[in-house]
PDB file of N, CA and C in Angstrom:
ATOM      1  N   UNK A   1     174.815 107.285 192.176  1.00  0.00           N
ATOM      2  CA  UNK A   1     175.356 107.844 190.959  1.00  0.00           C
ATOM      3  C   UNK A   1     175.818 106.744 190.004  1.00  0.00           C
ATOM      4  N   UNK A   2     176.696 105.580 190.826  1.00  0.00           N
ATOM      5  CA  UNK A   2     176.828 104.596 189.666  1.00  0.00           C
ATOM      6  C   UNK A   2     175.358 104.135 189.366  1.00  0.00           C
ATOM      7  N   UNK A   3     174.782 103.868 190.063  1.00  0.00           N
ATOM      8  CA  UNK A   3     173.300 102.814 189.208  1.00  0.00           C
ATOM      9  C   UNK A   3     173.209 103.638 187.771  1.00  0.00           C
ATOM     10  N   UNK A   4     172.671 105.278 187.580  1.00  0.00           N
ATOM     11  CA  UNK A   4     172.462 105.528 187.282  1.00  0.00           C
ATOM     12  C   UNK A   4     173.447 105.562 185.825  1.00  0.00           C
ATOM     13  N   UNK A   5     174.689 105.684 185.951  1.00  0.00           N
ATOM     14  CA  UNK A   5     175.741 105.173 184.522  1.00  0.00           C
ATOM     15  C   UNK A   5     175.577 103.768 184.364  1.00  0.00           C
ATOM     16  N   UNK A   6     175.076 102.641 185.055  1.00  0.00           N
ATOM     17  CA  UNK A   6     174.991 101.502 184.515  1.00  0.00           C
ATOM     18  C   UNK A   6     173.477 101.365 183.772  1.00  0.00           C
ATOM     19  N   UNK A   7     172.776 101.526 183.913  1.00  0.00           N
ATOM     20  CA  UNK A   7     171.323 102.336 183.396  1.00  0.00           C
ATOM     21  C   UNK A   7     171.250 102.180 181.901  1.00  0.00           C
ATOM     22  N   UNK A   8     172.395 103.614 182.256  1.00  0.00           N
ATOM     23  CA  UNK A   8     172.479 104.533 181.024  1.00  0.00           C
ATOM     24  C   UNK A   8     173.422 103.203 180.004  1.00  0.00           C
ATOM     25  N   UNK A   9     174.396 102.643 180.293  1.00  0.00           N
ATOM     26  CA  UNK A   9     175.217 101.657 180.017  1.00  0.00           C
ATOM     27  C   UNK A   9     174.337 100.380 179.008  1.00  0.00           C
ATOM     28  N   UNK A  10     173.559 100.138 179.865  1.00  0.00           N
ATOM     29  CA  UNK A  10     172.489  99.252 179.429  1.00  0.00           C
ATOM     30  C   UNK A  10     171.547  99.677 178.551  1.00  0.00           C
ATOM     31  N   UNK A  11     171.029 100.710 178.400  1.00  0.00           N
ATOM     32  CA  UNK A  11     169.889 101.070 177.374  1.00  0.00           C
ATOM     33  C   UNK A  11     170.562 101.271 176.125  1.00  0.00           C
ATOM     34  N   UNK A  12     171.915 101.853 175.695  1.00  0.00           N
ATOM     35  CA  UNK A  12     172.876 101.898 175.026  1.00  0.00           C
ATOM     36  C   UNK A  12     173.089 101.106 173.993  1.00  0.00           C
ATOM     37  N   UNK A  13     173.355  99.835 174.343  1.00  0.00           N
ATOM     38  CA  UNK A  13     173.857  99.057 173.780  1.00  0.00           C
ATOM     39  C   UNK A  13     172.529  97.987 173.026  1.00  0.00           C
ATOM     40  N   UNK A  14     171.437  98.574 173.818  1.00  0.00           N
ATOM     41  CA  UNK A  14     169.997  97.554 173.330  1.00  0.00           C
ATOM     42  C   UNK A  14     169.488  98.384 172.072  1.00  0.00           C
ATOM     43  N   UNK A  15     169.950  99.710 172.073  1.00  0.00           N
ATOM     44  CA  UNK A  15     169.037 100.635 171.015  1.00  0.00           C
ATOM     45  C   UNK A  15     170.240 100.692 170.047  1.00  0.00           C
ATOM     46  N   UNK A  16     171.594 100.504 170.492  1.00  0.00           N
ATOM     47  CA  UNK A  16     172.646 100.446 168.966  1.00  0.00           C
ATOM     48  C   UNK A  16     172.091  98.808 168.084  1.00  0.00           C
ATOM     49  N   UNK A  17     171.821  97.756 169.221  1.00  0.00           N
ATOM     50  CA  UNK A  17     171.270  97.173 168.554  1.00  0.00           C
ATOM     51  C   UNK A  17     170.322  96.934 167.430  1.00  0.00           C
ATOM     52  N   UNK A  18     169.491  97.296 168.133  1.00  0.00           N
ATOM     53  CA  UNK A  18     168.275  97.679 167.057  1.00  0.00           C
ATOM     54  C   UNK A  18     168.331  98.531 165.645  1.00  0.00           C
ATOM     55  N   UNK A  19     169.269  99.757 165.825  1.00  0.00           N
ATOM     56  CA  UNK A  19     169.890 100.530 164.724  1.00  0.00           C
ATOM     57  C   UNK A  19     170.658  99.934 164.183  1.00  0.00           C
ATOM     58  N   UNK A  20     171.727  99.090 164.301  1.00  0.00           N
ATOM     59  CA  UNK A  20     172.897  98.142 163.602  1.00  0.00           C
ATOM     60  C   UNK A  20     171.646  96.944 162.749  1.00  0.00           C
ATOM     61  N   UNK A  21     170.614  96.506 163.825  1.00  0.00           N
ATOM     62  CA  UNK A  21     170.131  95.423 162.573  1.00  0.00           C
ATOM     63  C   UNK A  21     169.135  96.083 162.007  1.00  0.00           C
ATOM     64  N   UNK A  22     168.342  97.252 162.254  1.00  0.00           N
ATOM     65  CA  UNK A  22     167.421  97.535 161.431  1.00  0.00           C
ATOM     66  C   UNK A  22     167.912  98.847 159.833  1.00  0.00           C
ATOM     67  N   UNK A  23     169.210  98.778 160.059  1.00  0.00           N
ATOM     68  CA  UNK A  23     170.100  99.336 159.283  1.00  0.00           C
ATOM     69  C   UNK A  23     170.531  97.776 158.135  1.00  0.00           C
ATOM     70  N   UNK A  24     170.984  97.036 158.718  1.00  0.00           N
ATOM     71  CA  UNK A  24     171.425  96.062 157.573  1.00  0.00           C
ATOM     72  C   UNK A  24     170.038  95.129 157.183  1.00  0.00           C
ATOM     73  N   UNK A  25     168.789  95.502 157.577  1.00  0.00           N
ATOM     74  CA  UNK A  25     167.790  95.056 156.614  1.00  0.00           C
ATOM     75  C   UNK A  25     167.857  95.457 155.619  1.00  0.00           C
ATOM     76  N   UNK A  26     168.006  97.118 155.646  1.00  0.00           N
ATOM     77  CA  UNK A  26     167.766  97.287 154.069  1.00  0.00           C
ATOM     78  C   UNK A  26     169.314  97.427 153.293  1.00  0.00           C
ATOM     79  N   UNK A  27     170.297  97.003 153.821  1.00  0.00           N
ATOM     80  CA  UNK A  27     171.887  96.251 152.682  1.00  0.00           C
ATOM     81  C   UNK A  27     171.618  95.067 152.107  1.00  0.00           C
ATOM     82  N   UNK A  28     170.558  94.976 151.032  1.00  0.00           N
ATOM     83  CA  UNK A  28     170.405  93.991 150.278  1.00  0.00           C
ATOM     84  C   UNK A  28     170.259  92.837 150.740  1.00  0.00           C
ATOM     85  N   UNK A  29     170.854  91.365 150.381  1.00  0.00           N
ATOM     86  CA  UNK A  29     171.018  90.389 151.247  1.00  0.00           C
ATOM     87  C   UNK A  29     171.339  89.967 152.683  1.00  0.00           C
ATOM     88  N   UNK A  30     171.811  91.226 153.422  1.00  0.00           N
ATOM     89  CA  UNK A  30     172.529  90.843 154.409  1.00  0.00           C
ATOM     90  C   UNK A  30     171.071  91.224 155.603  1.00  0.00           C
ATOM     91  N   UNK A  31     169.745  91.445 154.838  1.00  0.00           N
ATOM     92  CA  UNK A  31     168.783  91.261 155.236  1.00  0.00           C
ATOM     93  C   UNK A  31     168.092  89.828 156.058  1.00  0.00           C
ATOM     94  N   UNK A  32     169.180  88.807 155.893  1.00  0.00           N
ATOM     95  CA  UNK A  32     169.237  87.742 156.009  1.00  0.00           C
ATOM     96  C   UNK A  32     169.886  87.449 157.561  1.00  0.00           C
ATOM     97  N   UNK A  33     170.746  88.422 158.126  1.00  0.00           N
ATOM     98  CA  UNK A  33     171.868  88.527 159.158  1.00  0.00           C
ATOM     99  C   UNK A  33     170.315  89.119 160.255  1.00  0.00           C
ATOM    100  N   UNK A  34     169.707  89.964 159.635  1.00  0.00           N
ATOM    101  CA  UNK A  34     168.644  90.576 160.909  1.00  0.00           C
ATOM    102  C   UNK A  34     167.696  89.656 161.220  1.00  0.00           C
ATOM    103  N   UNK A  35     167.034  89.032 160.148  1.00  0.00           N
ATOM    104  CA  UNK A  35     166.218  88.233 159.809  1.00  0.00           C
ATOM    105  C   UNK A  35     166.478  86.599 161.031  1.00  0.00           C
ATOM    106  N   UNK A  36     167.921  86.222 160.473  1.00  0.00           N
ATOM    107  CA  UNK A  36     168.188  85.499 161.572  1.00  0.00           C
ATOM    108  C   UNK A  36     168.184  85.829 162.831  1.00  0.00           C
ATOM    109  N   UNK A  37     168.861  86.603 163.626  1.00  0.00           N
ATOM    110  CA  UNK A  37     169.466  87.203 164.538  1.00  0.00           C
ATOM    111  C   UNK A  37     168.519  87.999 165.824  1.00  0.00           C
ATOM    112  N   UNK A  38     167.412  88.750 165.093  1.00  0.00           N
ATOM    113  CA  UNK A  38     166.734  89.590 165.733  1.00  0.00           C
ATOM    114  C   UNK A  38     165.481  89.981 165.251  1.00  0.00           C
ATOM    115  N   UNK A  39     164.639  88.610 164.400  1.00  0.00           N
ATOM    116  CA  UNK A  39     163.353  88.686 164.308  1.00  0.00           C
ATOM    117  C   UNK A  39     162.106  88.822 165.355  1.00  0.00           C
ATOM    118  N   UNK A  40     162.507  88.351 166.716  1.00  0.00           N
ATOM    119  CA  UNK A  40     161.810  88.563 167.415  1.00  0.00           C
ATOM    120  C   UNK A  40     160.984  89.791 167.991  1.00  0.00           C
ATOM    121  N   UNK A  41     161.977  91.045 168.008  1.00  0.00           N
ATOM    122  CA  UNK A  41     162.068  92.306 168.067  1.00  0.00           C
ATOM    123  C   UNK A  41     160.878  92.819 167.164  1.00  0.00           C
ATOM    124  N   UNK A  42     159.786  93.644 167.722  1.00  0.00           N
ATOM    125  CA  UNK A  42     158.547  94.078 166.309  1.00  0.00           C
ATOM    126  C   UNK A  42     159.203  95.188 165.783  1.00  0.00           C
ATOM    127  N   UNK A  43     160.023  96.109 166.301  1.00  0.00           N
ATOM    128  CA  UNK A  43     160.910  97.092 165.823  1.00  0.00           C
ATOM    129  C   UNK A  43     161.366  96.800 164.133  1.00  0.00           C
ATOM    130  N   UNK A  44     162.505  95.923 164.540  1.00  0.00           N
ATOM    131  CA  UNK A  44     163.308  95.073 163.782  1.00  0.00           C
ATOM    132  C   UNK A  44     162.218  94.264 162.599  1.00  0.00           C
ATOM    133  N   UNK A  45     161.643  93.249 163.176  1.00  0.00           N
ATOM    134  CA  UNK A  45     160.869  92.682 162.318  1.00  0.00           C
ATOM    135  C   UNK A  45     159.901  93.222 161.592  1.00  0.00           C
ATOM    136  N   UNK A  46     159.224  94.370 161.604  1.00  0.00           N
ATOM    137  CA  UNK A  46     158.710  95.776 160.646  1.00  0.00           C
ATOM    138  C   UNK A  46     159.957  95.629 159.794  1.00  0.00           C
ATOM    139  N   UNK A  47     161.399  96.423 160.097  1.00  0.00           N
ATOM    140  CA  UNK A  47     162.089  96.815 159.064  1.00  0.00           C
ATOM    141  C   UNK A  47     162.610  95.552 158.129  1.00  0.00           C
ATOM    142  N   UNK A  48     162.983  94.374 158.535  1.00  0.00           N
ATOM    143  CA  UNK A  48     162.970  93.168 158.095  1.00  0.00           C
ATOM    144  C   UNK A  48     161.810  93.331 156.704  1.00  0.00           C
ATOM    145  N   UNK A  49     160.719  92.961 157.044  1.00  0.00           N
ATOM    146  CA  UNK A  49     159.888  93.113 156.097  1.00  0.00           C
ATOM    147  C   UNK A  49     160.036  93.513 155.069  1.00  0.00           C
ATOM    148  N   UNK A  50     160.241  95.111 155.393  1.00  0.00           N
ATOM    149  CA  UNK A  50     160.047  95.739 154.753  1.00  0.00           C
ATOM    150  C   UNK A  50     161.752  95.982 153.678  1.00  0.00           C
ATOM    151  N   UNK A  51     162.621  95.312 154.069  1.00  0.00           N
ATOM    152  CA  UNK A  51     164.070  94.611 153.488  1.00  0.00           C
ATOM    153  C   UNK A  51     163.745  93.757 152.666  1.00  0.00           C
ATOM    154  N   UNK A  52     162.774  93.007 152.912  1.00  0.00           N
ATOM    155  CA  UNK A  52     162.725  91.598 151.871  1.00  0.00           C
ATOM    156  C   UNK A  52     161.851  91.769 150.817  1.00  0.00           C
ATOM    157  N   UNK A  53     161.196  92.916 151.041  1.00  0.00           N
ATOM    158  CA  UNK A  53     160.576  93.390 149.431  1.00  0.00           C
ATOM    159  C   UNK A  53     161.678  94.518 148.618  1.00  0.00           C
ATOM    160  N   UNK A  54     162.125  94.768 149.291  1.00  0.00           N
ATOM    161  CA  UNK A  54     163.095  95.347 148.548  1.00  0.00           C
ATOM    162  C   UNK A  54     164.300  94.422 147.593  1.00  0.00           C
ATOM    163  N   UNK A  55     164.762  93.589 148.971  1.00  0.00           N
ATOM    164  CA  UNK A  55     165.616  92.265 147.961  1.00  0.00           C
ATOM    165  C   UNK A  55     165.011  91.562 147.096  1.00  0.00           C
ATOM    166  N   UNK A  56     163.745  90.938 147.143  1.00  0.00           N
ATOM    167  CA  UNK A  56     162.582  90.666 146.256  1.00  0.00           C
ATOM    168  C   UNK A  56     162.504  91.424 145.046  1.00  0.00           C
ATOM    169  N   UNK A  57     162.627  92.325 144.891  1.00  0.00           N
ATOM    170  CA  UNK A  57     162.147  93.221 143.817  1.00  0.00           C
ATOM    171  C   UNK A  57     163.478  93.181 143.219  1.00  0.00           C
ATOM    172  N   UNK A  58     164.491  93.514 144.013  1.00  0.00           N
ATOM    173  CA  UNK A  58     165.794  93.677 143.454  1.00  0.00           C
ATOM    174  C   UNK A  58     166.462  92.659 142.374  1.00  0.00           C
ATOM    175  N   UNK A  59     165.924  90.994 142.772  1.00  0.00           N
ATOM    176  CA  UNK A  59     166.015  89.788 142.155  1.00  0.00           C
ATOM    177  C   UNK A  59     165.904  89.559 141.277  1.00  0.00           C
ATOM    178  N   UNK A  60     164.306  90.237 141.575  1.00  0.00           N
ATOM    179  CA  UNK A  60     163.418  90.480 140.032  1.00  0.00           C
ATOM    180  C   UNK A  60     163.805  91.069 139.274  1.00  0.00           C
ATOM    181  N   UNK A  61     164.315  92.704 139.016  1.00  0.00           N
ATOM    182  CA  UNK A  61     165.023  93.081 138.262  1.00  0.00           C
ATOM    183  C   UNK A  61     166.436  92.812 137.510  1.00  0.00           C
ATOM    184  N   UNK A  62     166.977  91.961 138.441  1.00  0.00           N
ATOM    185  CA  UNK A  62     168.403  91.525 138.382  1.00  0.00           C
ATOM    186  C   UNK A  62     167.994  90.525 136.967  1.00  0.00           C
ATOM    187  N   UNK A  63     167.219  89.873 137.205  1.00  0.00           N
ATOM    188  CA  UNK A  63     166.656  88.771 136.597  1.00  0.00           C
ATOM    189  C   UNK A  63     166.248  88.467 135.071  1.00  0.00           C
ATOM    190  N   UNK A  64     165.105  90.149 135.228  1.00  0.00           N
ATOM    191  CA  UNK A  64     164.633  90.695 133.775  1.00  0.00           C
ATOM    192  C   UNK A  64     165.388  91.426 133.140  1.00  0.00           C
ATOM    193  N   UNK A  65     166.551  92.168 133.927  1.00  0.00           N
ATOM    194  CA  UNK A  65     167.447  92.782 133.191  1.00  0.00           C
ATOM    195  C   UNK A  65     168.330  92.412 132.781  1.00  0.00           C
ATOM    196  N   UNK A  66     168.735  90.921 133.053  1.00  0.00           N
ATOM    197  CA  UNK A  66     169.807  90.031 132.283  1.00  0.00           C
ATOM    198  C   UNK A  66     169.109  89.451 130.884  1.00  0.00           C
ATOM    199  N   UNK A  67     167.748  88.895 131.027  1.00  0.00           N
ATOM    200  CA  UNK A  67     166.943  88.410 130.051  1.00  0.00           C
ATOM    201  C   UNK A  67     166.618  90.033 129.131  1.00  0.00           C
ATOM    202  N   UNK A  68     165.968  91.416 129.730  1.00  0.00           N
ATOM    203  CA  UNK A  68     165.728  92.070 128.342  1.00  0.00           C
ATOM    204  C   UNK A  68     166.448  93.135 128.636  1.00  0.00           C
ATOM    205  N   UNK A  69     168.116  92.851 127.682  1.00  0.00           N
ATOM    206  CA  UNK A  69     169.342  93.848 128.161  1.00  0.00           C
ATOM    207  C   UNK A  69     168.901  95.210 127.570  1.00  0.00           C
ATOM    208  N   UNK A  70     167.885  95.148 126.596  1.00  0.00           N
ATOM    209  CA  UNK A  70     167.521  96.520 126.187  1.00  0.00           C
ATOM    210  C   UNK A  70     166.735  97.701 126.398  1.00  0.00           C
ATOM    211  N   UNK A  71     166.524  97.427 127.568  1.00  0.00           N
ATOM    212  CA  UNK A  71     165.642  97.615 128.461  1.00  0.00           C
ATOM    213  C   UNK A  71     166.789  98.169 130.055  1.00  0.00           C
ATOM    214  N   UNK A  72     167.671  97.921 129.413  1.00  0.00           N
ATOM    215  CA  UNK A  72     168.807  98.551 130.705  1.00  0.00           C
ATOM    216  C   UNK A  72     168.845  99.795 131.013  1.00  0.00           C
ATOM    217  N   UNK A  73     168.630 100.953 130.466  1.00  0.00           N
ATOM    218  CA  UNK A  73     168.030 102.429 130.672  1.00  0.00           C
ATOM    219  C   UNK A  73     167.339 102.591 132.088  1.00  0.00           C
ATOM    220  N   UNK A  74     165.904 101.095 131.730  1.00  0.00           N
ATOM    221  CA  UNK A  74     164.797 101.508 133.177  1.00  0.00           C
ATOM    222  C   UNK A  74     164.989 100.750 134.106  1.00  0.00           C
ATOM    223  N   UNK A  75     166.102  99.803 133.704  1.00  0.00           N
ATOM    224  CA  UNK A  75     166.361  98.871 134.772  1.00  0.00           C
ATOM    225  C   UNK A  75     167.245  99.565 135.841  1.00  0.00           C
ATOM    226  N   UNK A  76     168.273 100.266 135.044  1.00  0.00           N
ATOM    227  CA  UNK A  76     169.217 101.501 135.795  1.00  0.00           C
ATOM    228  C   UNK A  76     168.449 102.061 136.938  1.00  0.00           C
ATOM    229  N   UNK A  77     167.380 103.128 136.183  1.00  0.00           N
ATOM    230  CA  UNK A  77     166.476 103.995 136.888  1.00  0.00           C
ATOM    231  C   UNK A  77     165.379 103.590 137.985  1.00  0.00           C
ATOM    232  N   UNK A  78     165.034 102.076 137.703  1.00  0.00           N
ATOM    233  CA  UNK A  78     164.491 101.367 138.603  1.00  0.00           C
ATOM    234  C   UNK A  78     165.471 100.897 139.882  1.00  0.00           C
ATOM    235  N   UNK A  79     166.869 101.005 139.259  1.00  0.00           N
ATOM    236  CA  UNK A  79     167.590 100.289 140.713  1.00  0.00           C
ATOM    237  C   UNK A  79     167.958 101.963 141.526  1.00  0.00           C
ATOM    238  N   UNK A  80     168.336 102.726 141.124  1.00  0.00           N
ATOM    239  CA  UNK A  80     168.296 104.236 141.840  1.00  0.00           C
ATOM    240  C   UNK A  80     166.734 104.309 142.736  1.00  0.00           C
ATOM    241  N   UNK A  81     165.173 104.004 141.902  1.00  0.00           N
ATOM    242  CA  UNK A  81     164.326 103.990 142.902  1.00  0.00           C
ATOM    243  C   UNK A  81     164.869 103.294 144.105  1.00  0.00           C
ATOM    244  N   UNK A  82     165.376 102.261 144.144  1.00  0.00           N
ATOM    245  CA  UNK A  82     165.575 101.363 145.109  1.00  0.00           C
ATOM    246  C   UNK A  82     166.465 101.476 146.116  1.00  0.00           C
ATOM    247  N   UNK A  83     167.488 102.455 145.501  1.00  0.00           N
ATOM    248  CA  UNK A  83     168.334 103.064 146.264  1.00  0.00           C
ATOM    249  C   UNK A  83     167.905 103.494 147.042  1.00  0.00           C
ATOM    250  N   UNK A  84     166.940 104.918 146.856  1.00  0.00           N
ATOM    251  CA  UNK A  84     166.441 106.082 147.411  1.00  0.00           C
ATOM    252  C   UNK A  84     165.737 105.601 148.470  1.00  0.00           C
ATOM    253  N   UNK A  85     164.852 104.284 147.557  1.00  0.00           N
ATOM    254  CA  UNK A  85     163.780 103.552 149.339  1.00  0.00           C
ATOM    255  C   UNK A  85     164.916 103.200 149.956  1.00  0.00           C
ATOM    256  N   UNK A  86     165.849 102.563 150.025  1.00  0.00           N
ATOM    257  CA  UNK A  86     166.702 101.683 151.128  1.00  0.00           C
ATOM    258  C   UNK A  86     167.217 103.166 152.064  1.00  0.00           C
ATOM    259  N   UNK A  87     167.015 104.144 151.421  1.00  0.00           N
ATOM    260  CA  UNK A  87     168.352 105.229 152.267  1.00  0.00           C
ATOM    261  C   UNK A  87     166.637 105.766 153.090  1.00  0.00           C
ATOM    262  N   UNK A  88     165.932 106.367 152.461  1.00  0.00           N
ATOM    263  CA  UNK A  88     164.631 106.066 153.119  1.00  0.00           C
ATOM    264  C   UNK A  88     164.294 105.616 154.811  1.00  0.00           C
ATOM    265  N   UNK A  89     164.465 104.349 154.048  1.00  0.00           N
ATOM    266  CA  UNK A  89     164.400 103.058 155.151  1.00  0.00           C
ATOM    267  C   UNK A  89     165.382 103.086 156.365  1.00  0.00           C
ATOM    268  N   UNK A  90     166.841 103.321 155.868  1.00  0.00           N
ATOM    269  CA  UNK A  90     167.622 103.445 157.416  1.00  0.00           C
ATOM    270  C   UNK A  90     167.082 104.701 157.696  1.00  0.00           C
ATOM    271  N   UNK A  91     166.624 105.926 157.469  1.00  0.00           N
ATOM    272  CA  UNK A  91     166.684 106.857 158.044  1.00  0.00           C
ATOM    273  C   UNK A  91     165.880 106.633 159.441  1.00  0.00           C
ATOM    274  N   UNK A  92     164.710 106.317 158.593  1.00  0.00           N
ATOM    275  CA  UNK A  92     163.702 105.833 159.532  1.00  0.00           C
ATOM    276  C   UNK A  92     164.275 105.091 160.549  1.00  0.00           C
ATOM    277  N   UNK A  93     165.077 104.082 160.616  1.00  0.00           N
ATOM    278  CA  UNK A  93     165.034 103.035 161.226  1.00  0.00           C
ATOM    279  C   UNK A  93     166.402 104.420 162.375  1.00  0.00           C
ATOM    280  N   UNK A  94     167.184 105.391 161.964  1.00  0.00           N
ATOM    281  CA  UNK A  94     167.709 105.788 162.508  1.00  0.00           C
ATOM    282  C   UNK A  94     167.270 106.797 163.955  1.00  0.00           C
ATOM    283  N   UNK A  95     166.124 107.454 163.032  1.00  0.00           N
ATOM    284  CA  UNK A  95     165.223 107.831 163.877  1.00  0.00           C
ATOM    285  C   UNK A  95     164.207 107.373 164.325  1.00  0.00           C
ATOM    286  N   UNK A  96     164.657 105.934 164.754  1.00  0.00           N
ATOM    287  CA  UNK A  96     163.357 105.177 165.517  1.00  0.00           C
ATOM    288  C   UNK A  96     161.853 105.081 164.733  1.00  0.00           C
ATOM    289  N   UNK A  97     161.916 104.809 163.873  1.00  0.00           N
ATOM    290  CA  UNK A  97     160.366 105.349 163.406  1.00  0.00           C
ATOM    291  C   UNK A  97     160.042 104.301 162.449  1.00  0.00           C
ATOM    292  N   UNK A  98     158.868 103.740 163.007  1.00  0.00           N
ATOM    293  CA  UNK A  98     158.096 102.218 161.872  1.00  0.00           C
ATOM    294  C   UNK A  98     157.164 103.164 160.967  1.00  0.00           C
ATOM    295  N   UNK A  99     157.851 103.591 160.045  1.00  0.00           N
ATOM    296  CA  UNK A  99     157.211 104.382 159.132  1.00  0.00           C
ATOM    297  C   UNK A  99     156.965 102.879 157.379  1.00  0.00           C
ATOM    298  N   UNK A 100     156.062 103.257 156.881  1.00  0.00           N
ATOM    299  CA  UNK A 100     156.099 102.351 155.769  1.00  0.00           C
ATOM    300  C   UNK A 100     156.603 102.701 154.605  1.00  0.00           C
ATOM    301  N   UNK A 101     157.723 102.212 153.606  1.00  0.00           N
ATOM    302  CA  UNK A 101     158.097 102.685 151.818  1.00  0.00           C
ATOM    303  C   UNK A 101     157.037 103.450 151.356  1.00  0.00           C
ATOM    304  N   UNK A 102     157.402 104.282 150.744  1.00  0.00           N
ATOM    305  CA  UNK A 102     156.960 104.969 149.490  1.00  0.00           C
ATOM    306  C   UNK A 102     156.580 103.419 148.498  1.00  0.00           C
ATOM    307  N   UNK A 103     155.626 103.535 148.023  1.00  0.00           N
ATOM    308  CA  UNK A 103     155.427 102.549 147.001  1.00  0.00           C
ATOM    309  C   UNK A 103     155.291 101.668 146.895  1.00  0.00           C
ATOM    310  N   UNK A 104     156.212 100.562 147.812  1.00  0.00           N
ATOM    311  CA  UNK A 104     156.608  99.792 148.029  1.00  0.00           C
ATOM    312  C   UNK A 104     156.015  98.611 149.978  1.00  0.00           C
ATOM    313  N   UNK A 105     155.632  99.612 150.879  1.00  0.00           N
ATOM    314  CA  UNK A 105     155.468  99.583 152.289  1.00  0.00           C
ATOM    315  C   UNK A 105     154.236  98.143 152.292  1.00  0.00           C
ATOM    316  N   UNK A 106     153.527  98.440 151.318  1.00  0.00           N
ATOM    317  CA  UNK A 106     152.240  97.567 151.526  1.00  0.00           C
ATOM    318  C   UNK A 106     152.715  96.393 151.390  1.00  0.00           C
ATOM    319  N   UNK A 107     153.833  96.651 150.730  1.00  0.00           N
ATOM    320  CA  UNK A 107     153.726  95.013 150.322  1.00  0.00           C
ATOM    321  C   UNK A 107     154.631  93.948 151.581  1.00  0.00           C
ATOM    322  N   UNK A 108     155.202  94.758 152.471  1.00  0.00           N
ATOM    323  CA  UNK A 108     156.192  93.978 153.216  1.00  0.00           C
ATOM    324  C   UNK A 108     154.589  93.049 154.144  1.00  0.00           C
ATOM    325  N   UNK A 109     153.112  93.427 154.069  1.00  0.00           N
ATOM    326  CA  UNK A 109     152.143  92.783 154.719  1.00  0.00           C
ATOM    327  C   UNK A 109     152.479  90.593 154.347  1.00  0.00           C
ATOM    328  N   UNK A 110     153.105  90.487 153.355  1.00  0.00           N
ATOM    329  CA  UNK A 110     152.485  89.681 152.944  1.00  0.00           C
ATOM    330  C   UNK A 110     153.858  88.594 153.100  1.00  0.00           C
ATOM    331  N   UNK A 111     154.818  88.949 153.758  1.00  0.00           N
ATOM    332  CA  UNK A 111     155.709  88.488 153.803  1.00  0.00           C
ATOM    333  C   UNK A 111     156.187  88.012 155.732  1.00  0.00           C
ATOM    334  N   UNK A 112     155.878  87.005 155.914  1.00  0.00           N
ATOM    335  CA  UNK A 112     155.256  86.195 157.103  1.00  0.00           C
ATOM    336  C   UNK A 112     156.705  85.672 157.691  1.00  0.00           C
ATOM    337  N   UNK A 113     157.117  86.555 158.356  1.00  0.00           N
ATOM    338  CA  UNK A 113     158.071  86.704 159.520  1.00  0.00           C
ATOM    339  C   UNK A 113     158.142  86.392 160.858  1.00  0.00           C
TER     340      UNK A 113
END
């Protein structure tokens, strides 16, 4: 009976893992904390990926929307897309699932992890 709670003990703490870092891939920079930490993992390193096109893009906008402030309307509406993928993204990652972005999924191919 104990083996069987130490088991259970052990699988626990390997799959909060995986949910704790494949959750802070997609919190913006701190994509950087998984990236270090638990790239090895193909779980993880899918959602990684697919984090760093999101921070990527995010940059980018950060970037063009300081340079064309008049243009802040779609820059708004472009960072809500981004929202929606990141909440997206943990879901997935909540329910276990290497699913790819809306829109966005193809591109985590090109980003060499």
């Amino acid at each position: 009976m104990d083996t069987q709670n130490n088991v259970k003990q052990e699988q626990t703490p390997a799959k909060n893992d995986k949910t704790l870092f494949g959750v802070l891939s997609y919190i913006g920079p701190l994509v950087i904390i998984s990236l270090l930490v638990k790239k090895v993992d193909p779980f993880i390193k899918f959602h990684i990926k697919q984090g760093l096109v999101l921070l990527s893009i995010e940059i980018i906008l950060y970037i063009l929307g300081y340079m064309l402030w008049s243009l802040w309307p779609l820059y708004n509406l472009l960072n809500l897309v981004l929202l929606i993928l990141s909440i997206i993204g943990i879901m997935n990652v909540v329910q276990n699932k290497e699913k790819e972005l809306p829109l966005v999924g193809g591109l985590a191919s090109y980003f060499p992890v």
